[in-house]
Protein backbone atom coordinates (compact mmCIF):
# COMPACT_ATOMS: atom_id res chain seq x y z
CA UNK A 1 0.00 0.00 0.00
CA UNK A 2 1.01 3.56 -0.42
CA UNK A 3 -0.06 6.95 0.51
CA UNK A 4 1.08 10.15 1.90
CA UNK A 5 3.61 9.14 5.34
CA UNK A 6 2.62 10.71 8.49
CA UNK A 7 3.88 14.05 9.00
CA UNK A 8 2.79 14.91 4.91
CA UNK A 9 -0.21 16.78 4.09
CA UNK A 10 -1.07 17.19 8.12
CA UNK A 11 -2.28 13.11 8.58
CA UNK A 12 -2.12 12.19 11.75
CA UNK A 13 1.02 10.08 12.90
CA UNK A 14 0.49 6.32 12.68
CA UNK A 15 -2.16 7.00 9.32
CA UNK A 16 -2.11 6.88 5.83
CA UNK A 17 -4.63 7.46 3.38
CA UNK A 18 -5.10 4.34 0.90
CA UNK A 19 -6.37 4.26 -2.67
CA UNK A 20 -8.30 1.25 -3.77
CA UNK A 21 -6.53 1.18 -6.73
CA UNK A 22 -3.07 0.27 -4.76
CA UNK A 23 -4.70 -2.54 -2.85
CA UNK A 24 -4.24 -6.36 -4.11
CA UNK A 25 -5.90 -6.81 -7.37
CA UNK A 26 -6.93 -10.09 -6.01
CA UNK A 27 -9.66 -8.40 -3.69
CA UNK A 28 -11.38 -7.20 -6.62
CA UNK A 29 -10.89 -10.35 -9.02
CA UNK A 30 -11.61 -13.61 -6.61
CA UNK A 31 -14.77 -14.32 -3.67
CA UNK A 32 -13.30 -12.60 -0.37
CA UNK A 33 -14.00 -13.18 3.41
CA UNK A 34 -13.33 -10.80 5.64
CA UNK A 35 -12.87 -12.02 9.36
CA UNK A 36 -12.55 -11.02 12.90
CA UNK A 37 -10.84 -13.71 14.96
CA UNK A 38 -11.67 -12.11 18.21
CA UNK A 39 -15.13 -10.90 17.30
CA UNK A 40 -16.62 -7.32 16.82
CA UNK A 41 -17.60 -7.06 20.56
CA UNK A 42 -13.48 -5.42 21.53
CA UNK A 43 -14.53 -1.74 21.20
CA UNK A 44 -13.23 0.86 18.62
CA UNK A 45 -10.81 -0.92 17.22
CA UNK A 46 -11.52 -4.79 15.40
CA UNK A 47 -8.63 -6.89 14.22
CA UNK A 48 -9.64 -8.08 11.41
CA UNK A 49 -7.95 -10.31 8.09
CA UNK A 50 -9.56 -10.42 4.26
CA UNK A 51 -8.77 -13.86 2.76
CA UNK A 52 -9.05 -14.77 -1.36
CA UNK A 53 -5.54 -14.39 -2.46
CA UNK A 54 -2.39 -16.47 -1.79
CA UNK A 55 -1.81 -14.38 1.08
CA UNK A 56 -4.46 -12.87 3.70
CA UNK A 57 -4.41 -9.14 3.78
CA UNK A 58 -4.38 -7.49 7.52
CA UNK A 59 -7.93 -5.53 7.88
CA UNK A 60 -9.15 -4.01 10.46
CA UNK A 61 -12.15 -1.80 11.36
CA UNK A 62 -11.79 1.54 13.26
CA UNK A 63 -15.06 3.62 14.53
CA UNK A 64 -13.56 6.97 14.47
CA UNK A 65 -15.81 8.66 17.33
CA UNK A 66 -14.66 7.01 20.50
CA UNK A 67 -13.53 9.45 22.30
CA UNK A 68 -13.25 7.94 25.77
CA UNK A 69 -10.37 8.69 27.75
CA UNK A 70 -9.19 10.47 24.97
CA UNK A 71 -10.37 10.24 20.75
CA UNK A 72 -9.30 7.45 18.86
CA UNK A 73 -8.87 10.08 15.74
CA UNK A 74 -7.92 13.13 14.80
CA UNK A 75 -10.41 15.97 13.16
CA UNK A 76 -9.42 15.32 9.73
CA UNK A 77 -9.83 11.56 10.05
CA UNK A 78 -13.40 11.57 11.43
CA UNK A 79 -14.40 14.06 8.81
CA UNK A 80 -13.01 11.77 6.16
CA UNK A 81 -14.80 8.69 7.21
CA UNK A 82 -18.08 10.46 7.99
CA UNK A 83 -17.99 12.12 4.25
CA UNK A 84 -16.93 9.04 2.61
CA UNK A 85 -19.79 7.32 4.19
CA UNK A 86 -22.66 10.03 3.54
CA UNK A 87 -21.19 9.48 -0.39
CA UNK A 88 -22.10 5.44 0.28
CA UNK A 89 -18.45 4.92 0.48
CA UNK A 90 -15.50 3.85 3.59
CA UNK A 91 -12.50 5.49 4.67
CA UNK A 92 -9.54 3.86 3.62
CA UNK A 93 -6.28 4.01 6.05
CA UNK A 94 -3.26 2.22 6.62
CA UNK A 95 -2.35 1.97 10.31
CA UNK A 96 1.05 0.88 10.61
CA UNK A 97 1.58 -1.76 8.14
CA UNK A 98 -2.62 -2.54 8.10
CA UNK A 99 -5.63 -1.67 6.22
CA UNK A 100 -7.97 -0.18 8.39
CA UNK A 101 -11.42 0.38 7.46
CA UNK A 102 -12.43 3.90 9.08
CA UNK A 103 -16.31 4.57 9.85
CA UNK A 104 -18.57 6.60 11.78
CA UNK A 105 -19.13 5.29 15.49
CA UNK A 106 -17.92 4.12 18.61
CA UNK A 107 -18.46 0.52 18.46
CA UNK A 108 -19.16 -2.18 15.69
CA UNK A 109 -22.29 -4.60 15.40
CA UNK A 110 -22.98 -7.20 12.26
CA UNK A 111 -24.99 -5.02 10.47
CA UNK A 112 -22.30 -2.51 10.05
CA UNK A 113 -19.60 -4.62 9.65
CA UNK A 114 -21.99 -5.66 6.50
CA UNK A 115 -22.21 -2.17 5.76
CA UNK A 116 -18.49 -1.58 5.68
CA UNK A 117 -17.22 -4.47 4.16
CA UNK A 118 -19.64 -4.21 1.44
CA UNK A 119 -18.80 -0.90 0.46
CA UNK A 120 -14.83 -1.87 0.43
CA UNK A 121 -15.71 -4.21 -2.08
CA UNK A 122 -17.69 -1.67 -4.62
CA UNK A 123 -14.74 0.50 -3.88
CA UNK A 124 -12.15 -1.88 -5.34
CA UNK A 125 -14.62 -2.57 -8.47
CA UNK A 126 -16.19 -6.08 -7.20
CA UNK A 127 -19.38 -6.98 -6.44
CA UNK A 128 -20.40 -6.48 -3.04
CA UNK A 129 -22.14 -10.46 -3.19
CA UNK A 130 -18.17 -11.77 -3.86
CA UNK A 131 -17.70 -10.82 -0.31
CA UNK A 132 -18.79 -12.78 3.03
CA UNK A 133 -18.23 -11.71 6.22
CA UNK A 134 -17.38 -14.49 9.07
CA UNK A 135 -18.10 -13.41 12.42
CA UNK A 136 -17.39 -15.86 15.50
CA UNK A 137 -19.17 -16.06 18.52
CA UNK A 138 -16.98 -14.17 21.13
């Protein structure tokens, strides 16, 4: 993945914005699962993997309005998500050496996990039916 290094164009240290079009062809081309071994119930933050390729692709999910102690975001990163997602679209980030999946919210439940992983798949050109998600009981 590529994108603008923290310290360029005022992102926040640690994030990246990510274009689709620099993502694995293979998540636009083949039937993808995204999962969550530890479940959705772990707060703000879900570790997540996309699997379709040769090699699974770290994904995880961020809800960009905890702010409890302190935010999990900067301004310019909540604004982001929250106008990609008003345009039907997600925020995409890289955290570190991960995808991360940036929405509105403080906490995930299936139905937006749905939501979010079905718009990552229109946004890299495949049909949002190639893509399951697998959620474990935790």
């Amino acid at each position: 993945m590529t994108g603008a290094r923290a310290g360029e164009q005022g992102e926040q240290p640690g994030w990246a914005e990510v274009d689709p079009f620099d993502l694995p062809d293979w998540l636009g081309t083949t039937e993808v699962v995204w999962s969550a071994p530890a479940g959705i119930h772990t707060g703000h933050l879900v570790a997540g993997e996309l699997r379709g390729g040769d090699d699974p692709l770290a994904c995880d999910l961020l809800a960009v309005d905890e702010a409890y102690p302190s935010p999990v975001a900067d301004e310019r990163l909540r604004r982001a998500a929250h106008q990609a997602w008003r345009r039907g679209e997600v925020c995409l980030v890289e955290r570190g050496t991960r995808l991360t999946l940036a929405v509105p919210g403080s906490a995930f439940v299936a139905e937006r996990v749905i939501d979010t992983v079905s718009r990552l798949a229109r946004s890299v050109g495949a049909a949002p039916s190639s893509y399951a998600v697998l959620l474990g009981v935790a």
